[in-house]
Structures are given as structure tokens and as C-alpha cells.
Protein backbone atom coordinates (compact mmCIF):
# COMPACT_ATOMS: atom_id res chain seq x y z
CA UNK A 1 8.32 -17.40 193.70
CA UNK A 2 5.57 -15.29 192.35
CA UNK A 3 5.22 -13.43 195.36
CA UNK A 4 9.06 -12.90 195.93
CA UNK A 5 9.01 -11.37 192.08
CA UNK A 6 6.33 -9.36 192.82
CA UNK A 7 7.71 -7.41 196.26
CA UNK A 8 11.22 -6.89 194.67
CA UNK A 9 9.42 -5.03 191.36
CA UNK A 10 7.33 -3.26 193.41
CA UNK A 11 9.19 -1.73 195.99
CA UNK A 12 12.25 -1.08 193.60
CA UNK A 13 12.83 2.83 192.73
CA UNK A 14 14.06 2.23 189.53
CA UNK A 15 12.16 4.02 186.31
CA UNK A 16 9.17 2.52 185.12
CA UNK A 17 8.25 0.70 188.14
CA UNK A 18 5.01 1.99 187.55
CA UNK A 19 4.59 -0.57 184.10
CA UNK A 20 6.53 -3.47 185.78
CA UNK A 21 4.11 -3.39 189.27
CA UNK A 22 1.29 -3.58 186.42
CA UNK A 23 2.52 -6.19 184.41
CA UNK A 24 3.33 -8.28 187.80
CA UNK A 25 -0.01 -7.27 189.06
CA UNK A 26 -1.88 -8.81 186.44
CA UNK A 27 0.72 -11.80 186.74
CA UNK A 28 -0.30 -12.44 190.32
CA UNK A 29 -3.82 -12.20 189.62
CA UNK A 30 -4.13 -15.10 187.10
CA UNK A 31 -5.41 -18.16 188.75
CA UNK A 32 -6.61 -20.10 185.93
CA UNK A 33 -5.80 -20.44 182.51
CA UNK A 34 -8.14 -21.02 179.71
CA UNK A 35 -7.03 -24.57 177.58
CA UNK A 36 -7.87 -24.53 173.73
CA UNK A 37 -11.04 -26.70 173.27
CA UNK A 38 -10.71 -30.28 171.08
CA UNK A 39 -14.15 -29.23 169.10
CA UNK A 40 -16.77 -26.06 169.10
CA UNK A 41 -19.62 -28.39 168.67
CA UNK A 42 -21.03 -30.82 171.38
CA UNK A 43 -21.08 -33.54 169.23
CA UNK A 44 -17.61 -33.02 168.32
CA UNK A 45 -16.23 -32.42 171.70
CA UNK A 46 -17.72 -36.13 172.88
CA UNK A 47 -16.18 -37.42 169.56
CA UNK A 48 -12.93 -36.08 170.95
CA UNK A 49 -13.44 -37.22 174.07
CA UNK A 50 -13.99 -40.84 172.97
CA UNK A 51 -10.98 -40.66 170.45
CA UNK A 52 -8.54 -39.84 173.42
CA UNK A 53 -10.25 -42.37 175.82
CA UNK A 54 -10.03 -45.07 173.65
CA UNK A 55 -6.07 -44.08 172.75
CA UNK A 56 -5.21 -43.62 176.19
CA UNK A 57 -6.74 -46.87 177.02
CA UNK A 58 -4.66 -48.51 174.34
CA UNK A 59 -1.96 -46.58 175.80
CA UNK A 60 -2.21 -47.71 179.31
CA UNK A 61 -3.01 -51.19 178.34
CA UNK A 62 0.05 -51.89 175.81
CA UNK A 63 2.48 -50.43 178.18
CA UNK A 64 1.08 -51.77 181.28
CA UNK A 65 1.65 -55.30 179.36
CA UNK A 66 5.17 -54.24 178.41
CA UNK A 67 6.34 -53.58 181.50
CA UNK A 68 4.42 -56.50 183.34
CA UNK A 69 6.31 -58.89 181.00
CA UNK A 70 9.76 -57.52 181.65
CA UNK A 71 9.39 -57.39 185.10
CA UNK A 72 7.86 -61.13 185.52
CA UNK A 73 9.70 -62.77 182.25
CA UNK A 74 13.10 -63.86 183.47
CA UNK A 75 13.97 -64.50 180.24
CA UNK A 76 13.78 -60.63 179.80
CA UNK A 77 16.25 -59.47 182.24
CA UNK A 78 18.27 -57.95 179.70
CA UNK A 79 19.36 -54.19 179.52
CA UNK A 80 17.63 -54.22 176.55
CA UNK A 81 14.03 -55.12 177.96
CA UNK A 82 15.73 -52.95 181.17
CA UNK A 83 15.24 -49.91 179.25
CA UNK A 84 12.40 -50.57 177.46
CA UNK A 85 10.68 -51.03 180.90
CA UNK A 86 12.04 -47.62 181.31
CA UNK A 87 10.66 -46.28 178.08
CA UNK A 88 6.85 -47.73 178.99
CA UNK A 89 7.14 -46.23 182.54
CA UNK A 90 7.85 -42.70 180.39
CA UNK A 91 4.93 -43.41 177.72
CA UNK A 92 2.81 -43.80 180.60
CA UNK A 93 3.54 -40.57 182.26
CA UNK A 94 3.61 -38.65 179.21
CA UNK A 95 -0.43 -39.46 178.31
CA UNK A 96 -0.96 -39.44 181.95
CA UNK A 97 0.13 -35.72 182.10
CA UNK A 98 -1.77 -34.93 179.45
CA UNK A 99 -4.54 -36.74 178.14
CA UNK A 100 -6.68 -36.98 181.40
CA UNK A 101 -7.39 -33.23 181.70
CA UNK A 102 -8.58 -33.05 177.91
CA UNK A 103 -10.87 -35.40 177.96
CA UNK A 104 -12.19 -34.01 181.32
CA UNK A 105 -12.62 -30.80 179.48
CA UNK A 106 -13.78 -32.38 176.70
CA UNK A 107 -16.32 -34.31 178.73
CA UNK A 108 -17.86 -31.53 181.26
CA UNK A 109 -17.57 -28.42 178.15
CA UNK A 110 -15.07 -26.48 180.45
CA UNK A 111 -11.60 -25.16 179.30
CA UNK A 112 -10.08 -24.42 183.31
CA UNK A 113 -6.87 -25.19 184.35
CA UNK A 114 -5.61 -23.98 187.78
CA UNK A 115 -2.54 -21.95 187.50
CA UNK A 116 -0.63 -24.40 190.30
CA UNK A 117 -2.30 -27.30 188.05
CA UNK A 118 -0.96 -26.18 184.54
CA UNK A 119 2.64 -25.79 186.32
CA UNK A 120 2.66 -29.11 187.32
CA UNK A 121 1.31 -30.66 183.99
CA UNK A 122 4.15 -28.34 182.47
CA UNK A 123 6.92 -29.93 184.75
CA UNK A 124 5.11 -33.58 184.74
CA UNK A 125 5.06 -33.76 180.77
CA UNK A 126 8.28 -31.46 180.60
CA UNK A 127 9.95 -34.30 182.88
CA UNK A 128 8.64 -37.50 180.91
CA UNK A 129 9.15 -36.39 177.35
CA UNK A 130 13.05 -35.15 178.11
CA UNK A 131 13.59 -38.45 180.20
CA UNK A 132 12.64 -40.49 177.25
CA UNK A 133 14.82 -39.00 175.05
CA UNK A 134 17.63 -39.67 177.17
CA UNK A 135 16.50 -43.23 177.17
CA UNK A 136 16.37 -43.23 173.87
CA UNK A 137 19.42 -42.31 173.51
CA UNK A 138 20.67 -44.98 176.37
CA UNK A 139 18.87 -47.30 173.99
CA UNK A 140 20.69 -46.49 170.84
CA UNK A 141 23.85 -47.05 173.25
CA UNK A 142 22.71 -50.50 174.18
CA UNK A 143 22.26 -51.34 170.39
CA UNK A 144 25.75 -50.00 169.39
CA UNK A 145 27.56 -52.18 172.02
CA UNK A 146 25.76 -55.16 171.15
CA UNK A 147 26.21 -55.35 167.28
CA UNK A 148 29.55 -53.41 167.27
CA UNK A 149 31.19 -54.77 170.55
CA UNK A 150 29.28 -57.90 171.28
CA UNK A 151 32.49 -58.99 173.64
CA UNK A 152 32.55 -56.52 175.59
CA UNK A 153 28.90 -56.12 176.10
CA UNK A 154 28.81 -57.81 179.38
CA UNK A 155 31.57 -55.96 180.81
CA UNK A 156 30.04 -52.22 179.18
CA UNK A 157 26.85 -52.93 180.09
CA UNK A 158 26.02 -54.78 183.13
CA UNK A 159 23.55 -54.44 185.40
CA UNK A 160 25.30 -51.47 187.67
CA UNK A 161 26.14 -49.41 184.70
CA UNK A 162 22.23 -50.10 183.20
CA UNK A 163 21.25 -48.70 186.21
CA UNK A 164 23.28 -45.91 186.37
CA UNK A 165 22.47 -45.20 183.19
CA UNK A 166 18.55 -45.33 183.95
CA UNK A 167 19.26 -43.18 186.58
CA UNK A 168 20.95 -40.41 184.46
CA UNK A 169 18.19 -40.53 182.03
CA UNK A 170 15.55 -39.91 184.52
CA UNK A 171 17.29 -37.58 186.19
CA UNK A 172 17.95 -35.23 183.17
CA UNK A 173 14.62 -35.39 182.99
CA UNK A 174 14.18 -33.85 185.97
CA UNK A 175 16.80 -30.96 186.25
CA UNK A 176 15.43 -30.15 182.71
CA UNK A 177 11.70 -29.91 183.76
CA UNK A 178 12.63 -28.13 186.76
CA UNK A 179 14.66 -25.33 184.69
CA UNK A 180 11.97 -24.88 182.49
CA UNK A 181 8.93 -25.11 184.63
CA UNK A 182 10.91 -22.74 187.42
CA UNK A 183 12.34 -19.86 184.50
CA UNK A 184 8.63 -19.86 183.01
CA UNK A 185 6.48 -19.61 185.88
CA UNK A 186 8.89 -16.55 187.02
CA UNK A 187 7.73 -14.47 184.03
CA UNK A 188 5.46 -11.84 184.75
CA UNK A 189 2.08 -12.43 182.37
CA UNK A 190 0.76 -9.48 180.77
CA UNK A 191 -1.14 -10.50 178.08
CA UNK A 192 -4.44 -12.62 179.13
CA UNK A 193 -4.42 -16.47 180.19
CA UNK A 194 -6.12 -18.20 176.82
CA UNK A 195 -3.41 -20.84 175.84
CA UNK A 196 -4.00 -21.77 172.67
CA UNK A 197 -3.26 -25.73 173.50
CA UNK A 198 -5.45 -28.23 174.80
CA UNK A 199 -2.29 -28.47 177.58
CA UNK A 200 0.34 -26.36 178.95
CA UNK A 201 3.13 -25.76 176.84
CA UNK A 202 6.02 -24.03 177.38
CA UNK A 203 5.26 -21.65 173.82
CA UNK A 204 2.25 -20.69 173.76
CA UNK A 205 2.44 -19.58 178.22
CA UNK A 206 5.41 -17.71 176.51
CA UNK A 207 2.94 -15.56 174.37
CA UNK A 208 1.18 -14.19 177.81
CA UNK A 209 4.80 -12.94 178.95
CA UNK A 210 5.90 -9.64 178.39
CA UNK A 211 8.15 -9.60 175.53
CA UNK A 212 11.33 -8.10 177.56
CA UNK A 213 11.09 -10.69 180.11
CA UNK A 214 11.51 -14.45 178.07
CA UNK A 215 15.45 -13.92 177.76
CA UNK A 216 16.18 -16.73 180.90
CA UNK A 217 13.54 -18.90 179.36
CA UNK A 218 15.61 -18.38 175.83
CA UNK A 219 18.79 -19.23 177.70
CA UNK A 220 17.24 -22.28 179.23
CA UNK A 221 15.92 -23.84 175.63
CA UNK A 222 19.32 -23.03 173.99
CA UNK A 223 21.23 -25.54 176.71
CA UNK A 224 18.83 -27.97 176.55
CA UNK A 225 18.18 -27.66 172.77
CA UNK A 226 22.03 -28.11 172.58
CA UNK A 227 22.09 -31.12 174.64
CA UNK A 228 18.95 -32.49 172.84
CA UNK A 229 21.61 -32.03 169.03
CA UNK A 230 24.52 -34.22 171.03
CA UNK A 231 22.12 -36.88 171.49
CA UNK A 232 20.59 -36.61 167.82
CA UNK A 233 24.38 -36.36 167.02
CA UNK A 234 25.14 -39.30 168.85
CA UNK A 235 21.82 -41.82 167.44
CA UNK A 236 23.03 -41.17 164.03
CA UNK A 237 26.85 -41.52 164.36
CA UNK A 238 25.83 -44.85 166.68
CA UNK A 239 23.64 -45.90 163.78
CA UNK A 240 26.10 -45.07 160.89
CA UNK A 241 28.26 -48.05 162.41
CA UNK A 242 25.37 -49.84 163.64
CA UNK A 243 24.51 -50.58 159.69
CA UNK A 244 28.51 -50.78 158.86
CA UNK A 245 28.21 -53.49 161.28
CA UNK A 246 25.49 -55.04 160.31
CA UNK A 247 25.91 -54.85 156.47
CA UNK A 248 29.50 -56.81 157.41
CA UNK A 249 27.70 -60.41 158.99
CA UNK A 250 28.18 -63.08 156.24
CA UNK A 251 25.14 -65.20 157.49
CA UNK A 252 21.71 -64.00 156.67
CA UNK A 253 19.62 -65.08 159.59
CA UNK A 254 22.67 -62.96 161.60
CA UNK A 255 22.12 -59.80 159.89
CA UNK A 256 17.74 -60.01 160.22
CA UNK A 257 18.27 -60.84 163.92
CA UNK A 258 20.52 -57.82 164.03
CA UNK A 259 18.45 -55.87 161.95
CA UNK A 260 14.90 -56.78 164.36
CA UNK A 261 16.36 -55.36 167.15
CA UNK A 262 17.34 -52.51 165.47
CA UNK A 263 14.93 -51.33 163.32
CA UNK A 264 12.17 -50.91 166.27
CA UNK A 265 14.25 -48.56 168.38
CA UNK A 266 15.35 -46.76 165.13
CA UNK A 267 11.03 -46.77 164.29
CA UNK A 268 10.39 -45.31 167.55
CA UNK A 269 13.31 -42.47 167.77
CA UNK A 270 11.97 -41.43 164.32
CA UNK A 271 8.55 -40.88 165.38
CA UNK A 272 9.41 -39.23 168.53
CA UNK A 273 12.25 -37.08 166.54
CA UNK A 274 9.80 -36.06 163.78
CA UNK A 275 6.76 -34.95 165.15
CA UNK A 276 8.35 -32.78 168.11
CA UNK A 277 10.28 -31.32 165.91
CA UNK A 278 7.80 -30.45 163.26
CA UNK A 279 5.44 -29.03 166.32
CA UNK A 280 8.36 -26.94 167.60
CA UNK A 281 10.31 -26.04 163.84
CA UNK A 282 7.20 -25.29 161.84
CA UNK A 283 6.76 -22.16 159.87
CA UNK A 284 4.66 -19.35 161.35
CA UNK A 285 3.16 -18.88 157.75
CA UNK A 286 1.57 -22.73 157.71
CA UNK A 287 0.43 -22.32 161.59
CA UNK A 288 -3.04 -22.23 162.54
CA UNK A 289 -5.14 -23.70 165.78
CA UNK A 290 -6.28 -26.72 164.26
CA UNK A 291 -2.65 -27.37 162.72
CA UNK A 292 -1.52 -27.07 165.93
CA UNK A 293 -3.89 -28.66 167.90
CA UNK A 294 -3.48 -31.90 165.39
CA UNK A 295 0.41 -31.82 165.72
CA UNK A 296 0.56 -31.88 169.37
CA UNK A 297 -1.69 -34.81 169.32
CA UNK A 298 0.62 -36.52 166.92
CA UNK A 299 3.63 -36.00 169.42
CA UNK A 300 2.47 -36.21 172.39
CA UNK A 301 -0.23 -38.83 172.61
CA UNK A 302 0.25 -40.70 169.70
CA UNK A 303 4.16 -41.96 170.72
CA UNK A 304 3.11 -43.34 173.43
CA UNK A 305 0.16 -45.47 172.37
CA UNK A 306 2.10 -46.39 169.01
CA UNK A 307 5.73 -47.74 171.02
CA UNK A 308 4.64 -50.84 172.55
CA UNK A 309 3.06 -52.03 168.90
CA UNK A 310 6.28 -50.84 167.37
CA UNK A 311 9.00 -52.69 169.37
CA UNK A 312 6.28 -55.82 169.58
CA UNK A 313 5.73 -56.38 165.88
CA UNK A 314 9.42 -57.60 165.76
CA UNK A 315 10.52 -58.66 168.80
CA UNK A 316 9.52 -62.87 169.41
CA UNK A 317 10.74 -62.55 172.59
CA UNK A 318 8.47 -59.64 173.99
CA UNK A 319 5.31 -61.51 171.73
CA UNK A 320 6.18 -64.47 173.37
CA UNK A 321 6.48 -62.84 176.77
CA UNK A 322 3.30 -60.81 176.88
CA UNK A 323 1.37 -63.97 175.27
CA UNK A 324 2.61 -66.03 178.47
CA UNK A 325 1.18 -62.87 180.73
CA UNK A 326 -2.10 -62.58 179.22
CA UNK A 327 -2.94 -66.35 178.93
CA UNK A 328 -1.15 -67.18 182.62
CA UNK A 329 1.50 -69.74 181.72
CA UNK A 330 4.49 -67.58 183.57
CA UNK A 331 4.36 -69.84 186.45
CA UNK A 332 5.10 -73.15 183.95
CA UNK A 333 8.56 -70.85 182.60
């Protein structure tokens, strides 16, 4: 695609092709970027790299538990536990895409990234964050029908429409990492290859593009940005009668059995909802590199080792579940 950009800006007559076969020129020519280091000191970088080993670990382990349990615990075959399996296979990518390449860094004192490498971390990370959303969303769904509509909760959710609805989630993920991995790779880079992030993020590749030239990209994160407020939209309206619902059960044991399922997906959408958005909405005034560099951890590695606690603090079920995995009574259930 480079290369296609390239021939059509140099070889067209138009004034000025002069600046744009420069600009492309240099855009060619970069085939590394430069990631923003954890730590400027040694001691600090194998701090860093111990800090994201052991989260990742936690990570990997707590999801890999999750989705173990759900898949052997018949008891689990719910669309419930469906998507959760769903949302541990996304966690997983997410600090997958991410985290290993840091701590590489981290580990060896480099700050390379190939240029084919950072567009597939971009599209990789691009793919599992916007697919979890979309589960979350699913999720929220799941929860509505269940407290609101508990009669018709068979019928709106069985295991056909759970899987269609798996499917749509992962596959928004994918048309939306494609758009945004294809429009920003397509801009000609004029302006260095530091990113100033210890990954590749769609921002801060922006900064290295030619200011005329990020108007598709703009287009691109208006749609999805819209789509990303109708599902916001939707979790709150879905939780506004959630609680209605909820608030409306006579019994006591009905509304804290309500409530625990609940309150865990509600944790998790919150902590996924907050700390993208203050990485994406935060003033220029308050930024700085080590603001930044802190943020991104908090949404992008954090989440994903901090789910599986949240949604088994709660849950007896899951507890019960991943206590029968780890001690090897599943065969006796």
C-alpha cells in the first residue's frame, strides 16, 4: 500500500509534487520505529521489566483458569459464562499484543520496533480492545434479559443467538482494526519515527504524519467513536432498568443474587470505560511522558489482569468452578 501511495504522488503533475515525493520519501524509508522506554536507568528498566512479567503472568494465569473452567464446567454452559469465555480470550490478546515487546525492550535496553511489526501490534491490540467492548456490551445485554425478561430469556438468548452474537462482537473488532490500521499506515510520515509509547498507538504514529494528510484517519475515529457512544448509550439505559428491576424484588436474597451478577460486569465496564477514556480525553495542559506512559498501563494492561479477580470475587459458581480445576475433582461433577 505504501508503495502504491508512493508511485501515484510521485509521478502525478500536480503542484507541489516536489514536497509530497519528499514527505512520501521519507515515509517509505522508515523501517523501524523507536518505542518510548519504561525507565532511563538500568535498574529501573529491570524493575519494569519484572513489574510487567509478573502482571502478565497473573494475567495469563487468571484468564487461562477462567476460560478452562467454562469450557470443562458443565455447570457453566450458560451465555453468561459463554461470554465471559469470550471476554478472557480478549484479555488475553490484549496483554499479548502488548506487554511481550516491552518487557523485551525493557529486558535487552533496545527501543526497535519493525515498521511491519508495529502495524500488526496496532491491528492485534486495535482488534482485541474494540472486540471487548462489543462484548461488553453483549454482556450488559445478557444481564438486561435476565433480570428484566427472565421468561423470555431462553427464547432471546439461546445458544444460536449467543453465538451470533459472539460472532458480531469479534467481528467488529475486526472491520474496526482493519479501518484503522489500513487509513494509518497509508499516511505519509514526515516527521521522524520516535513514538512516544512503549507500543503503537494510533495518536502518537499520528504525530509523524503530515498534518494535511490525517483527515481519513479523523473520519475513521468519528464512526467508530460514534458507534463506541451507542454502546455507552445502550450499558446505561440497560442498567437504568437493570436497577428499576432489581430495586422492585420483594425478597432479599433475590435482589443480592441479582445484584452479584450485576455488579461485576458493571465493575469491569467501569474500569475499561474510565481509563481509555481518560488516556484518549485528557487535557494537553496535564500531559506529559510519564503521565502518559502510566495511563496506558492503567488501560491497557491493567484490565486485563484485574477482570478475572473482578467477576470471581462474586461469582460462587466461577470460585467453585476454578477450585474444582485447580484441585482436579471435574471428573467426580
Amino acid at each position: 500500500m505504501r508503495n502504491l501511495c508512493s508511485a501515484v504522488i510521485v509521478f502525478s503533475p500536480a503542484k507541489g509534487s516536489n514536497v509530497w515525493r519528499k514527505q512520501m520519501s521519507n515515509s517509505s524509508s522508515i523501517s523501524h520505529f523507536l518505542l518510548l522506554p519504561l525507565a532511563d536507568t538500568r535498574q529501573l528498566q529491570l524493575l519494569h521489566f519484572c513489574l510487567f512479567l509478573g502482571i502478565s503472568l497473573a494475567a495469563l494465569l487468571a484468564n487461562g483458569l477462567i476460560i478452562s473452567a467454562v469450557a470443562c464446567g458443565h455447570l457453566l454452559h450458560t451465555p453468561m459464562f459463554f461470554f465471559l469465555l469470550n471476554l478472557a480470550l480478549t484479555d488475553l490478546g490484549s496483554i499479548c499484543t502488548t506487554v511481550p515487546k516491552a518487557m523485551h525492550n525493557s529486558l535487552w535496553d533496545t527501543r526497535n520496533i519493525s515498521y511491519t511489526g508495529c502495524a500488526a501490534q496496532l491491528f492485534l491490540f486495535l482488534f482485541f480492545i474494540s472486540a471487548e467492548f462489543s462484548l461488553l456490551t453483549v454482556m450488559c445485554y445478557d444481564r438486561y434479559v435476565s433480570i428484566c425478561k427472565p421468561l423470555h430469556y431462553g427464547t432471546l438468548l439461546g445458544s444460536r443467538a449467543c453465538a451470533h452474537m459472539a460472532a458480531a462482537a469479534w467481528a467488529s473488532g475486526f472491520i474496526t482494526a482493519l479501518l484503522h490500521t489500513a487509513n494509518t499506515f497509508s499516511l505519509p510520515l514526515c516527521q521522524g519515527n520516535a513514538l512516544s509509547q512503549f507500543f503503537c498507538e494510533i495518536p502518537h504514529i499520528l504525530k509523524l504524519s503530515c498534518s494535511h494528510s490525517k483527515l481519513r484517519e479523523l473520519g475513521v475515529s468519528i464512526l467508530t467513536t460514534s458507534l463506541a457512544f451507542g454502546c455507552f448509550v445502550f450499558i446505561v439505559f440497560s442498567y437504568v432498568q437493570i436497577f428499576r428491576a432489581v430495586l422492585r424484588i420483594l425478597s432479599e436474597q433475590g435482589r443480592h443474587k441479582a445484584f452479584s451478577t450485576c455488579l461485576p460486569h458493571l465493575a469491569v465496564v467501569s474500569l475499561f470505560l474510565s481509563t481509555a477514556a481518560f488516556a484518549h480525553l485528557k487535557p494537553p495542559s496535564i500531559s506529559s511522558p510519564s503521565l502518559d506512559l502510566a495511563v496506558s498501563v492503567l488501560y491497557s494492561v491493567v484490565p486485563p489482569a484485574l477482570n478475572p479477580l473482578i467477576y470471581s470475587l462474586r461469582n460462587q459458581e466461577l470460585k467453585a468452578a476454578v477450585w474444582r480445576l485447580v484441585t482436579g475433582q471435574f471428573q467426580k461433577h
